[in-house]
Protein backbone atom coordinates (compact mmCIF):
# COMPACT_ATOMS: atom_id res chain seq x y z
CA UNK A 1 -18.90 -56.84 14.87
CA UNK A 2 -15.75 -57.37 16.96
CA UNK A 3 -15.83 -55.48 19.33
CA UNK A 4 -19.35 -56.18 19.91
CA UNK A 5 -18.44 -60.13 20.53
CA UNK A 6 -15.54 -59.06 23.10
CA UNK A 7 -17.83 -57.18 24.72
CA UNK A 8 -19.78 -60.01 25.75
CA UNK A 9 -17.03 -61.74 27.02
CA UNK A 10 -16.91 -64.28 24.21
CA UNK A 11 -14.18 -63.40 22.12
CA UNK A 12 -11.55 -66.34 21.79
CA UNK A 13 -7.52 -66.59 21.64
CA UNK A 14 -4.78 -68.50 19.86
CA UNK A 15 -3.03 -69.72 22.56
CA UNK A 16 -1.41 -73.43 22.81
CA UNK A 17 -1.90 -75.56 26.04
CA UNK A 18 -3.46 -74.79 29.46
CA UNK A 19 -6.47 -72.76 29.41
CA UNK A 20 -6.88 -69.71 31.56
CA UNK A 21 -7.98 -66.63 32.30
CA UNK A 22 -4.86 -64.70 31.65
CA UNK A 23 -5.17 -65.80 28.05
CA UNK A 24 -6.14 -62.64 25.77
CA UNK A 25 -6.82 -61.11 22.41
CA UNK A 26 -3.88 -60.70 20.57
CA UNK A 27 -3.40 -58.14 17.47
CA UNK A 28 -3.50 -59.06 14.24
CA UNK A 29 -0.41 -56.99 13.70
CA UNK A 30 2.81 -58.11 14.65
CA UNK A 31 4.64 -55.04 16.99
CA UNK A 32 8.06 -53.74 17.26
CA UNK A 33 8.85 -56.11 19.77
CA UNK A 34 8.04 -59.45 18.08
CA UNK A 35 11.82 -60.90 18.18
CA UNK A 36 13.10 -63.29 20.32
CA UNK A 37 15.04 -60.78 22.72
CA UNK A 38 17.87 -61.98 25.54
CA UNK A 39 15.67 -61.68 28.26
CA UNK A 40 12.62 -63.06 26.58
CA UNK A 41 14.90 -66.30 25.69
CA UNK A 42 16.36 -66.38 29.58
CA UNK A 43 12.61 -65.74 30.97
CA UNK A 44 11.18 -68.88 28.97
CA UNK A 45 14.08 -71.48 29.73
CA UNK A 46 13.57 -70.37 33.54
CA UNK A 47 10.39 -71.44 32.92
CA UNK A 48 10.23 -74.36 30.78
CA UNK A 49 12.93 -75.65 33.03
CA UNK A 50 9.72 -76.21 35.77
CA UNK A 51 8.65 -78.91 33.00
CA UNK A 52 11.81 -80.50 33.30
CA UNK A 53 11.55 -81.17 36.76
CA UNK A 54 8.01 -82.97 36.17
CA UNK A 55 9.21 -85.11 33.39
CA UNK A 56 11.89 -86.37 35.77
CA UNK A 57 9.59 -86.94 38.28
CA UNK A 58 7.07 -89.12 35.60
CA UNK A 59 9.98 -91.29 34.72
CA UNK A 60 11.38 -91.68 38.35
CA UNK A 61 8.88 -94.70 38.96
CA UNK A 62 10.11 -96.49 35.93
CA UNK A 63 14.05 -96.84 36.69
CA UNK A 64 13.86 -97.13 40.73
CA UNK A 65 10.86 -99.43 40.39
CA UNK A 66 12.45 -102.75 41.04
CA UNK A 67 14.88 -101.58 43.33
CA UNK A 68 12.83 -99.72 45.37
CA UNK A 69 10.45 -102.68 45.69
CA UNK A 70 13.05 -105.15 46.92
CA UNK A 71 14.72 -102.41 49.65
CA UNK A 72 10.91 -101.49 50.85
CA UNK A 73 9.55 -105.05 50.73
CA UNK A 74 6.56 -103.55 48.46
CA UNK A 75 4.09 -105.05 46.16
CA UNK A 76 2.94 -104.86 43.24
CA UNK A 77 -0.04 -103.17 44.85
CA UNK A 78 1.82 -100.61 46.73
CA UNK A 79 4.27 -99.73 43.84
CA UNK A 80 1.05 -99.19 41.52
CA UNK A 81 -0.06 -96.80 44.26
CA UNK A 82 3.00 -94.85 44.76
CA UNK A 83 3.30 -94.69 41.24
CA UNK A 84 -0.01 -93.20 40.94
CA UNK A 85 -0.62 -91.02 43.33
CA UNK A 86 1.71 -88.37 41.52
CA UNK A 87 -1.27 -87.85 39.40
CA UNK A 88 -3.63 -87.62 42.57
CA UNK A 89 -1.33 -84.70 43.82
CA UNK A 90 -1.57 -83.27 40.14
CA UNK A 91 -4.90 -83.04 40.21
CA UNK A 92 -4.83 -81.24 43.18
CA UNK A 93 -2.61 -78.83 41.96
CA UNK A 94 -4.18 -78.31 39.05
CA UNK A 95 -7.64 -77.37 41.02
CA UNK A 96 -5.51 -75.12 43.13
CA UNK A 97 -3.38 -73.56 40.37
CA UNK A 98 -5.24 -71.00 38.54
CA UNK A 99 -6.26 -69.43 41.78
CA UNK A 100 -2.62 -69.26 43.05
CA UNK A 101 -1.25 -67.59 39.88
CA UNK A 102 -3.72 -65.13 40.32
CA UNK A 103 -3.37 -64.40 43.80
CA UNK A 104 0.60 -64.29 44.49
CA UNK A 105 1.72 -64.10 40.62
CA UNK A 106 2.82 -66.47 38.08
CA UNK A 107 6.85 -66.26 39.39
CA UNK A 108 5.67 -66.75 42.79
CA UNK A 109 3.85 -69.57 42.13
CA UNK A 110 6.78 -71.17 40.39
CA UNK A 111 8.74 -70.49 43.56
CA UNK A 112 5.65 -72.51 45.67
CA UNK A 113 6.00 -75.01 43.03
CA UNK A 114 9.65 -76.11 43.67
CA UNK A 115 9.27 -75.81 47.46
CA UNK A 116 6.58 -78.54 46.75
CA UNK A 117 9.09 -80.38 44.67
CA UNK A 118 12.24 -80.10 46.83
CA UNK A 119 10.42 -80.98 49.95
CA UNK A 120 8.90 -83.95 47.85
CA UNK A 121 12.11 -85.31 46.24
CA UNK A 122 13.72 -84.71 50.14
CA UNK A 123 11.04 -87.09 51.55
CA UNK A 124 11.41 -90.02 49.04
CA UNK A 125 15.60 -90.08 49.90
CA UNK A 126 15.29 -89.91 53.47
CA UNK A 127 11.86 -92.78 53.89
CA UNK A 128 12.17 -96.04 55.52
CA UNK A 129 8.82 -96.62 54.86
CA UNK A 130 5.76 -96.74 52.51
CA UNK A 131 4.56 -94.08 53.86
CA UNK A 132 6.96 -91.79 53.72
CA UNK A 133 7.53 -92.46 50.02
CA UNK A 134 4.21 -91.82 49.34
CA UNK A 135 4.29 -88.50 50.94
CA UNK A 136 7.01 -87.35 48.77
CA UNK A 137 5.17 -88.84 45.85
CA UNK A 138 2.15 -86.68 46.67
CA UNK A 139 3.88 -83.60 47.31
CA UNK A 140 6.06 -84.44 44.29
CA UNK A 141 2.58 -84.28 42.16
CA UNK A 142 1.07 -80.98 43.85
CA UNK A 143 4.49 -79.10 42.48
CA UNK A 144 3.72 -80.87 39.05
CA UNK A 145 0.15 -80.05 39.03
CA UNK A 146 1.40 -76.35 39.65
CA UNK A 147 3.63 -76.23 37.05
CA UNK A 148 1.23 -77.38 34.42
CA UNK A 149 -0.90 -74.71 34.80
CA UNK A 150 1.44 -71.65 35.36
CA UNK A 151 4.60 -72.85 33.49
CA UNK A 152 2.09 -72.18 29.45
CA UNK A 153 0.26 -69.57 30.95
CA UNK A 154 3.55 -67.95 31.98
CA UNK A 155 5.26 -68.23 28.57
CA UNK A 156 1.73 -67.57 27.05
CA UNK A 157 1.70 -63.96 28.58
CA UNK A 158 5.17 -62.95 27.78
CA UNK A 159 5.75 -63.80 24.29
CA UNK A 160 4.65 -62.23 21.19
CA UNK A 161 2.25 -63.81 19.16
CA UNK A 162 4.12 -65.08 16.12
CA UNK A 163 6.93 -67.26 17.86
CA UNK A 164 4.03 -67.83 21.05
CA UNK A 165 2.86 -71.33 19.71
CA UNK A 166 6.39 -72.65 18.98
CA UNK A 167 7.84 -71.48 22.38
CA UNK A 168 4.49 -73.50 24.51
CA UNK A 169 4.75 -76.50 22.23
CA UNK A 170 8.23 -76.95 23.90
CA UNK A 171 6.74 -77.84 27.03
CA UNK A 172 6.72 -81.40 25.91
CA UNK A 173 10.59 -81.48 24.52
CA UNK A 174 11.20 -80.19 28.12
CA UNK A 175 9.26 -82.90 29.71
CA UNK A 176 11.35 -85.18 27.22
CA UNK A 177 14.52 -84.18 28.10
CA UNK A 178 13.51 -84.88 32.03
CA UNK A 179 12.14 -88.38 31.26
CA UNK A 180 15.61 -89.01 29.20
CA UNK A 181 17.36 -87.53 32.15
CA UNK A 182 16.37 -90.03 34.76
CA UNK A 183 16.36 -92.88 32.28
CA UNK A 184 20.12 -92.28 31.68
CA UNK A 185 20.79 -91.37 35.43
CA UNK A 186 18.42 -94.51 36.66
CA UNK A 187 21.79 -96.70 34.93
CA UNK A 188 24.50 -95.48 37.53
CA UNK A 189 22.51 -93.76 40.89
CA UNK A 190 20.69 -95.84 43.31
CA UNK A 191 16.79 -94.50 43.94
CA UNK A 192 17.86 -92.65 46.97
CA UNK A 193 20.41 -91.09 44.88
CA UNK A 194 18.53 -90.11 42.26
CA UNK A 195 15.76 -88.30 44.59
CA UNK A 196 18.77 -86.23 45.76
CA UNK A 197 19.63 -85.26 42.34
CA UNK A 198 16.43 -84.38 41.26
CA UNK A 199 16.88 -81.53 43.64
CA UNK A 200 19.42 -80.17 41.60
CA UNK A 201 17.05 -78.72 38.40
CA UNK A 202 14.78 -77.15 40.94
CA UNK A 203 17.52 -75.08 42.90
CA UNK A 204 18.40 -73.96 39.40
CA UNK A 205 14.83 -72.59 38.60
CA UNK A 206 14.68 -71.22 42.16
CA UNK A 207 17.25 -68.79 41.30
CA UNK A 208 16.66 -68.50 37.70
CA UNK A 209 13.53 -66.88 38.69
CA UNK A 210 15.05 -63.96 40.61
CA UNK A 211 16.60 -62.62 37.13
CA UNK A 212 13.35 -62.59 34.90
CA UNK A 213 10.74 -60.36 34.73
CA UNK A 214 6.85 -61.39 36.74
CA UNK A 215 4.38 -61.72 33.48
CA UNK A 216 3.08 -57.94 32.37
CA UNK A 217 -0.31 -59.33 31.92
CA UNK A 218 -0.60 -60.39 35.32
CA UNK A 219 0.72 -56.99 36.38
CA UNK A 220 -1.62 -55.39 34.32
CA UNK A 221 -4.82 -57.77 36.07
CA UNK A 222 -3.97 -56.33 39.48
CA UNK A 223 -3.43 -52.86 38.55
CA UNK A 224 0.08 -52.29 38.96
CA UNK A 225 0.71 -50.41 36.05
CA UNK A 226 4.09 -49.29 36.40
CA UNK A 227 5.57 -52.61 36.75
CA UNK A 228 3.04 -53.88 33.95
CA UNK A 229 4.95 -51.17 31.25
CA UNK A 230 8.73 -51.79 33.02
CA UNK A 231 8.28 -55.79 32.49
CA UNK A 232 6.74 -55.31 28.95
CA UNK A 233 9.78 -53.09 28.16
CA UNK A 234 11.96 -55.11 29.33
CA UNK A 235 10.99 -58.82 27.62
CA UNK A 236 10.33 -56.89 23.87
CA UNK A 237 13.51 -54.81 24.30
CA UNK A 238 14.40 -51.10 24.98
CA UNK A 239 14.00 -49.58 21.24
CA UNK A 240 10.84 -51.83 21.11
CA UNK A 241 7.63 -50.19 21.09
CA UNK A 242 4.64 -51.66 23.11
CA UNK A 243 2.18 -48.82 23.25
CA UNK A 244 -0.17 -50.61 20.90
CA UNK A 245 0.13 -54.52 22.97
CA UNK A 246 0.17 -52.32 25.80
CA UNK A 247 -3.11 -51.05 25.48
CA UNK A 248 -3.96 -54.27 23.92
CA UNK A 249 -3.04 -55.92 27.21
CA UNK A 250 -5.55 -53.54 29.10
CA UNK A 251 -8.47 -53.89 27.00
CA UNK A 252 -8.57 -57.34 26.95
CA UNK A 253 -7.75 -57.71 30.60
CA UNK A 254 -10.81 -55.79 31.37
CA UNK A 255 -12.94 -57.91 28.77
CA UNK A 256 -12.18 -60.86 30.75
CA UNK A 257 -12.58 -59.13 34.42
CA UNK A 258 -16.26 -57.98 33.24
CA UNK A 259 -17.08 -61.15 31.27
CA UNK A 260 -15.96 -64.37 33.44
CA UNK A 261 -19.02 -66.54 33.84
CA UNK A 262 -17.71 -68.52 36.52
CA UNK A 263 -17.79 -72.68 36.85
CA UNK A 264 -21.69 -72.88 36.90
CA UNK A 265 -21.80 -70.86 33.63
CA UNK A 266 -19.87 -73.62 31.44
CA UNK A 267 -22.39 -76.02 32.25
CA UNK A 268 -25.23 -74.27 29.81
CA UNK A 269 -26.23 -75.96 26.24
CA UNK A 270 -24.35 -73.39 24.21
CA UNK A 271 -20.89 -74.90 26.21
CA UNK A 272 -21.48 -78.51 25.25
CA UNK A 273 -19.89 -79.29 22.52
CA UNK A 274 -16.70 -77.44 23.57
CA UNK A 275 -17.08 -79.46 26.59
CA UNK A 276 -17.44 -82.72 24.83
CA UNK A 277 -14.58 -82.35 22.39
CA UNK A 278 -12.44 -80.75 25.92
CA UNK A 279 -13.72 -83.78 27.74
CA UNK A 280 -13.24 -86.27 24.92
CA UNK A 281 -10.08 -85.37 23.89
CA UNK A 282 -8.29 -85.51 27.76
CA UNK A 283 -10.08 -88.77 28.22
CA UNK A 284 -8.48 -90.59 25.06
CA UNK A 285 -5.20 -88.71 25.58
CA UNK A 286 -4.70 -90.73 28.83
CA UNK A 287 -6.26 -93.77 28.45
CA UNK A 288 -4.43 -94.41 25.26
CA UNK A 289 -2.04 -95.85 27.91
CA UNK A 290 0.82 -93.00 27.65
CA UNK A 291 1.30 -92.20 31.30
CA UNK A 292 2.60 -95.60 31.73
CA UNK A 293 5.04 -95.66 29.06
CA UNK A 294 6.83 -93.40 31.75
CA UNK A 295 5.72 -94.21 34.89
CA UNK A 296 6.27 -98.41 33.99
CA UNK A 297 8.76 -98.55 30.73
CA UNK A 298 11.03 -100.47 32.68
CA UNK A 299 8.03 -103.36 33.66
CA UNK A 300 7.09 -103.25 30.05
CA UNK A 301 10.33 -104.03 28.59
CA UNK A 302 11.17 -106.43 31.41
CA UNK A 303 7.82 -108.30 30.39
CA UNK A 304 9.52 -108.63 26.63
CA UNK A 305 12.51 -109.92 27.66
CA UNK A 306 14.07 -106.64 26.69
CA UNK A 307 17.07 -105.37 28.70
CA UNK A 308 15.95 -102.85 31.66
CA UNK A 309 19.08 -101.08 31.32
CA UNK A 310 19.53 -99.94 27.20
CA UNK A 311 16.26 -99.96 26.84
CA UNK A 312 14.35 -97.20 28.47
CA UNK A 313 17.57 -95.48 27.89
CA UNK A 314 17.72 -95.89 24.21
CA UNK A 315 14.02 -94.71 23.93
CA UNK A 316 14.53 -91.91 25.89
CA UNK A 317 17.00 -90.54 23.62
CA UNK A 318 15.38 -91.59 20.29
CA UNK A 319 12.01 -89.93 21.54
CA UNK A 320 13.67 -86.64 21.42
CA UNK A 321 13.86 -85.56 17.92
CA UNK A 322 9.51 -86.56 17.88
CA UNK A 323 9.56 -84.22 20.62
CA UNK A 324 11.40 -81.78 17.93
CA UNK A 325 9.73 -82.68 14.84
CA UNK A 326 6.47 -82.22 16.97
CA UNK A 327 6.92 -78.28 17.58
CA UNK A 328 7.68 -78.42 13.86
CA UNK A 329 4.65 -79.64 12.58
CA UNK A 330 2.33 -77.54 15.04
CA UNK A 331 2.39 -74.74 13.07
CA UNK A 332 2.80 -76.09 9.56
CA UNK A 333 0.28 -78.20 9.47
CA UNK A 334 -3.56 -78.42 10.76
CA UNK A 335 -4.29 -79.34 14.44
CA UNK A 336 -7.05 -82.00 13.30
CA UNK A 337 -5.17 -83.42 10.66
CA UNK A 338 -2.02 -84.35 13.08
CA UNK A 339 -4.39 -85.64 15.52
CA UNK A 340 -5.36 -88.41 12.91
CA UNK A 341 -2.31 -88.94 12.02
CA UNK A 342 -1.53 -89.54 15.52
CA UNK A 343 -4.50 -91.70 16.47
CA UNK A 344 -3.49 -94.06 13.33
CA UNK A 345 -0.06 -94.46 14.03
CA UNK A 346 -0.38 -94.80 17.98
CA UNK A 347 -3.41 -97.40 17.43
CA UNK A 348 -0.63 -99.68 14.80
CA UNK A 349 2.27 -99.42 17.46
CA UNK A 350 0.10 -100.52 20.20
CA UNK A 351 -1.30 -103.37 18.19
CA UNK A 352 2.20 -104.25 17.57
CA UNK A 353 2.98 -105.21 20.84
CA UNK A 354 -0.11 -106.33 21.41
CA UNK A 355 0.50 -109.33 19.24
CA UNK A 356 4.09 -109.84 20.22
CA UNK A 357 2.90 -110.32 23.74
CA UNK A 358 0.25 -112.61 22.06
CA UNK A 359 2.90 -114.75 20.17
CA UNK A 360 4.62 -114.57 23.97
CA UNK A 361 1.86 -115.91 25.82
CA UNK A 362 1.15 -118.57 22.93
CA UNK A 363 4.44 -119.29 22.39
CA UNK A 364 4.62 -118.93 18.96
CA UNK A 365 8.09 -117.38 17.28
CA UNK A 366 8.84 -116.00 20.90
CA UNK A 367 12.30 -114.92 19.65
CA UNK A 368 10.43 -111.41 18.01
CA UNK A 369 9.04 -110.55 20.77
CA UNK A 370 11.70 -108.01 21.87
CA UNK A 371 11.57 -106.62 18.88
CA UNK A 372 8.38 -105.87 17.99
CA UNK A 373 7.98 -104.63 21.92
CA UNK A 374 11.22 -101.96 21.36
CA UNK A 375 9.87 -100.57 18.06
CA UNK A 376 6.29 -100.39 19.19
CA UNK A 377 7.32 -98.15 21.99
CA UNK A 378 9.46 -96.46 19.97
CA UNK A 379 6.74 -95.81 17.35
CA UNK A 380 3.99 -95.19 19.86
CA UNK A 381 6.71 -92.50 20.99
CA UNK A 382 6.64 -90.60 17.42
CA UNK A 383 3.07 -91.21 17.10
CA UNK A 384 2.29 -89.43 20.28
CA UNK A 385 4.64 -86.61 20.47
CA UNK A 386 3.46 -85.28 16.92
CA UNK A 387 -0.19 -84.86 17.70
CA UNK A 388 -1.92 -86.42 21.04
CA UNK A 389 0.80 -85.52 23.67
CA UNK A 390 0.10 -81.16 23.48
CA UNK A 391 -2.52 -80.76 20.55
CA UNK A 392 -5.50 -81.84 22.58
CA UNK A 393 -4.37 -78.93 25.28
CA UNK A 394 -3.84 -76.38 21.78
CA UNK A 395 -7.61 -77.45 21.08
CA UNK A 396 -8.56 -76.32 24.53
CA UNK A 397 -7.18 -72.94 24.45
CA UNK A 398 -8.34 -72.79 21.18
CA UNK A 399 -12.24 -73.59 21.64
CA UNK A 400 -13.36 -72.35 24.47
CA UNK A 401 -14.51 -68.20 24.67
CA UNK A 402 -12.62 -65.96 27.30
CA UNK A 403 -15.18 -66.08 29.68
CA UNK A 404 -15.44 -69.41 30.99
CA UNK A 405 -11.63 -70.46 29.84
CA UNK A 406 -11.13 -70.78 33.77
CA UNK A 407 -13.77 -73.06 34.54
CA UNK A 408 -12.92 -75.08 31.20
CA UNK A 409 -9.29 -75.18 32.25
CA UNK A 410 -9.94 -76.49 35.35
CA UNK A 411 -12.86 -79.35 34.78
CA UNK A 412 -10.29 -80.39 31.48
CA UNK A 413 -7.15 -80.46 33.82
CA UNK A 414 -8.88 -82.72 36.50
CA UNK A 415 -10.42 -84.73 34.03
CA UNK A 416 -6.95 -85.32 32.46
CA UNK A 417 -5.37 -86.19 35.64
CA UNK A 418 -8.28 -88.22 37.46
CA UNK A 419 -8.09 -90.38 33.87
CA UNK A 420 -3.97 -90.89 34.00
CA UNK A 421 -4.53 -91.77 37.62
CA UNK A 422 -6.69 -94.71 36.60
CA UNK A 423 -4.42 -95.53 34.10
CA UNK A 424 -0.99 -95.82 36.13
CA UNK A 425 -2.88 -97.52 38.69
CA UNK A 426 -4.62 -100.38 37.12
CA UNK A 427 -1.70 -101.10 34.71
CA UNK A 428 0.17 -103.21 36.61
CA UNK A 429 -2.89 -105.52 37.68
CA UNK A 430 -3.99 -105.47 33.82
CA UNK A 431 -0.54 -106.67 32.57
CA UNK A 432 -0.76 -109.98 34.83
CA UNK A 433 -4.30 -110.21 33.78
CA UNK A 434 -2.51 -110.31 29.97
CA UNK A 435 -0.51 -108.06 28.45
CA UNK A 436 -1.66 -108.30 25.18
CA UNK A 437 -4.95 -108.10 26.24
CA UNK A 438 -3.55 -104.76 27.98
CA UNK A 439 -2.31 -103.17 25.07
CA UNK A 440 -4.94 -104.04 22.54
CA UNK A 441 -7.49 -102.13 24.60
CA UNK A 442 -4.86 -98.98 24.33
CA UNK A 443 -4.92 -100.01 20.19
CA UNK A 444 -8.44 -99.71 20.98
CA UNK A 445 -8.76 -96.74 22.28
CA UNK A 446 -6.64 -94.59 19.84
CA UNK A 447 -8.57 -95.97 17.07
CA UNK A 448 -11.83 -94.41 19.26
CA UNK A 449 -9.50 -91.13 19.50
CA UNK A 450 -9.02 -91.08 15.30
CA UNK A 451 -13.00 -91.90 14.94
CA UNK A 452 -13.83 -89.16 17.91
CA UNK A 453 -11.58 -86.10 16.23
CA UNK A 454 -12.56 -87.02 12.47
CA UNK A 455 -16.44 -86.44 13.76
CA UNK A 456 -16.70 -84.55 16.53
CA UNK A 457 -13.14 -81.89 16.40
CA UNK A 458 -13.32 -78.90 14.43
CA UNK A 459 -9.78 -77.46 13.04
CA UNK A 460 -8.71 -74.64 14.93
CA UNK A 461 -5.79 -73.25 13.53
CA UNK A 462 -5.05 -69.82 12.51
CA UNK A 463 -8.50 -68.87 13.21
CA UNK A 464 -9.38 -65.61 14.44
CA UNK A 465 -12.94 -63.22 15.42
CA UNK A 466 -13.68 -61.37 11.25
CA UNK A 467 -11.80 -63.98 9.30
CA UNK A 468 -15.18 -64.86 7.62
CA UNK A 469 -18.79 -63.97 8.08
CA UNK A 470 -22.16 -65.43 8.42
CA UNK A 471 -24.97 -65.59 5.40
CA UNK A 472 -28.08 -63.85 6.39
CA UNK A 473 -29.68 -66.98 7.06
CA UNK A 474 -26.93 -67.59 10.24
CA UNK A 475 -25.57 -70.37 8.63
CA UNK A 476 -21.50 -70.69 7.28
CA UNK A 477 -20.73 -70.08 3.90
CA UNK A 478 -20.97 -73.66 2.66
CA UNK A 479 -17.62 -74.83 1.49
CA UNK A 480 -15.84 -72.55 2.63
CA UNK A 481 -12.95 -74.87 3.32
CA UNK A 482 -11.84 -73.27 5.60
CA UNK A 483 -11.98 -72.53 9.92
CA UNK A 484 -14.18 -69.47 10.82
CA UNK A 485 -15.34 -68.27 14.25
CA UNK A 486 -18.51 -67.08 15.02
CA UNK A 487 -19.28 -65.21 18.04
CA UNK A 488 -17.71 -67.52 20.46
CA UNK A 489 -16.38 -71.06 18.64
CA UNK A 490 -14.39 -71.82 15.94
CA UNK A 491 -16.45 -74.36 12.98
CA UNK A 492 -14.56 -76.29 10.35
CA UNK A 493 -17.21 -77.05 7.07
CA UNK A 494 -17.18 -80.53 5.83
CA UNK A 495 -17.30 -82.17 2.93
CA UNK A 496 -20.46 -83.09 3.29
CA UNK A 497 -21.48 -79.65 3.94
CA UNK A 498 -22.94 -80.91 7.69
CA UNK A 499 -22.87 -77.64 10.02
CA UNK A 500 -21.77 -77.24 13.52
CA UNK A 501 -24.70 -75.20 15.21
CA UNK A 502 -23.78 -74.38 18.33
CA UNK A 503 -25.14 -71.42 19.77
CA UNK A 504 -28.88 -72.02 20.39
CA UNK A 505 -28.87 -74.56 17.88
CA UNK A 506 -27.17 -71.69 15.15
CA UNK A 507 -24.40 -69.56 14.87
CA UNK A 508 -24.79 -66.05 14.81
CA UNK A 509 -22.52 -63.14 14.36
């Protein structure tokens, strides 16, 4: 029954993050070489150091912001648009990415990536105008949009499946550390300083990368079989064997080869509610208002009467162990469940400060207004890291069959970006329109998230093609309890015994 689903192209994958096509069925069995080896550890902090570099970049806007305005004679206007147009130059990337890592490799794309970013970072320290910031900006964004894609998919393909999830989830503590970074950096360094030593994480990946090992699936995809056993050997140790993922590796890469169904095939009814929950999810995961708790921290706090110097720095730090306790929980607890737990907490945080900006603008007990402001950001920090900041891109990965995980990847990515783009754009113009107005609508919005997943999201984890079967009728087993896949999605039962049927209106095994 299977192998009869994989060879239609529709078999699925555990796989956290990104989508894509280099994604594949892993065995059931853990193999020899499932420990965390020397140059397995090197090849992922190469990597995950790419996601450093962005989260500096995200948080650059907030510490230079009033600076930079004053030196440039910008306004409020033209710092929302440099601001923003990272995420234009992300989306970009992100459109561009997949078919890059496929065509010049996963550690060559990294390289292109940081060329993108040193070039980008090089242009904002040497402008005198606008312009030329805005260049850098852009450029600055195409790099990020790069390393979103190929930075998961990268540490995706080399690990083994039973430390996989733990080692993607740290993607975000990466981007944490960056956004700390330039917080605490943002306190002694002029802008024009800082662009300069923004630099320095990038020449550090750019020659990390000549000691690891190019990803053996990707060898494997274009046939260079050699290299594809030398690499495997090499991240899952010498004494390691890898016959069996080896082979594993193969099969599933020519699944996928024979089976993609392109962009146009996503689009067909059997796709759309994948698509909806992909769609849905990316959409409340940015216009929850988190891109501008980096890109604008500094305005926020400003707005409060909270000091621009400790405070972005003090959340910055104090965000890190949510960033931690997030790759925690990934694992030990369902993907669903953390996503309410999220939405809940995020919406109460963001209705704080809501009504301490209220009390602001009314002038009623004014004197709370810092505080309520600090420890909603700081709670809307913990909310978010534990569920909304990477589960929505776990869902993604874990949803969508083989064959049109491409195509997925790609319309979710844009989405994601196109949606934080209208986000760090317009929040500068909504917070003079009234900022508790502002930051109700983002209450408003994660209690839309907690109401979308508890109806529309399925659990996903630790579900797998054979787990459970069908009744002869093609319905689940009713109360089950528990996630299944069938044919190509995963289905959680309810309570209520409602059933997802998706394929053709049922699912069939």
């Amino acid at each position: 029954m299977e192998k009869e689903c994989m060879e239609e192209g529709l078999a699925n994958t555990k796989r956290p993050l990104l989508p894509a096509e280099t994604n594949f069925i892993s065995s059931d069995k853990p193999n020899d070489g499932s420990s965390l080896t020397p140059v397995l550890f090197l090849s992922a902090i190469v990597a995950l150091s790419g996601n450093f570099c962005f989260g500096f970049a995200a948080g650059y806007t907030s510490t230079a912001e009033f600076e930079m305005m004053e030196d440039l004679d910008m306004s409020i206007a033209a710092y929302s648009f440099f601001g923003s147009i990272l995420t234009i130059g992300a989306a970009i990337g992100a459109i561009l990415s997949g078919k890059i890592a496929d065509f010049v490799g996963r550690k060559r794309t990294m390289w292109l990536s940081q060329i993108f970013f040193i070039m980008g970072w090089l242009g904002i320290a040497s402008a005198t105008s606008v312009w030329g910031i805005n260049i850098g900006r852009l450029s600055i964004g195409f790099a990020g949009g790069l390393i979103a894609y190929v930075v998961p998919v990268y540490i995706a393909e080399i690990t083994p499946k039973n430390i996989r999830g733990r080692l993607v989830v740290t993607l975000q503590l990466m981007n944490c550390f960056g956004l700390s970074m330039v917080f605490f950096l943002g306190n002694f360094f002029s802008w024009r300083t800082l662009s300069l030593l923004a630099i320095i994480p990038c020449l550090m990946q750019v020659v990390g990368l000549v000691f690891i090992p190019e990803s053996p699936r990707w060898l494997a995809s274009i046939g260079k079989e050699m290299e594809f056993e030398d690499a495997l050997r090499l991240l899952r140790g010498a004494d390691a064997g890898v016959s069996e993922e080896a082979t594993e590796i193969r099969d599933a890469t020519e699944i996928f080869q024979r089976g993609d169904a392109g962009f146009q095939g996503l689009f067909q009814k059997k796709y759309a509610y994948p698509l909806t929950i992909g769609v849905g999810l990316m959409l409340l995961q940015q216009l929850g208002g988190n891109s501008v708790f980096a890109a604008y921290l500094s305005t926020v706090f400003a707005k409060a009467n909270v000091s621009t110097t400790i405070g972005p720095t003090a959340i910055a730090f104090l965000q890190m162990p949510a960033a931690v306790l997030g790759v925690i929980l990934m694992d030990a607890f369902g993907r669903r469940a953390l996503l309410m737990v999220s939405s809940v907490a995020s919406c109460l945080c963001l209705s704080t400060m809501g009504l301490a900006f209220y009390l602001q603008e009314h002038h009623y007990a004014k004197e709370f207004t810092p505080v309520l402001v600090f420890l909603g950001v700081l709670g809307f920090s913990y909310a978010f890291s534990v569920g909304m900041s990477g589960i929505p891109w776990v869902i993604m990965s874990e949803i969508f069959p083989i064959n049109v995980k491409a195509s997925a990847g790609s319309l979710v990515t844009l989405v994601n970006w196109s949606s934080a783009w209208l986000v760090t754009f317009s929040f500068n113009f909504m917070l003079e329109w009234s900022s508790a107005g502002t930051f109700f609508f983002f209450a408003s919005i994660s209690a839309l998230a907690f109401l979308f997943t508890w109806i529309m999201v399925p659990e996903t984890k630790g579900t797998f093609i054979g787990r459970h079967t069908c009744n002869a009728n093609n319905f689940c087993l009713l109360n089950c309890n528990e996630s299944i896949m069938c044919q190509d999605y995963h289905v959680r039962c309810r309570r209520e015994c409602v059933l997802f049927l998706l394929h053709n209106y049922f699912i069939r095994c």
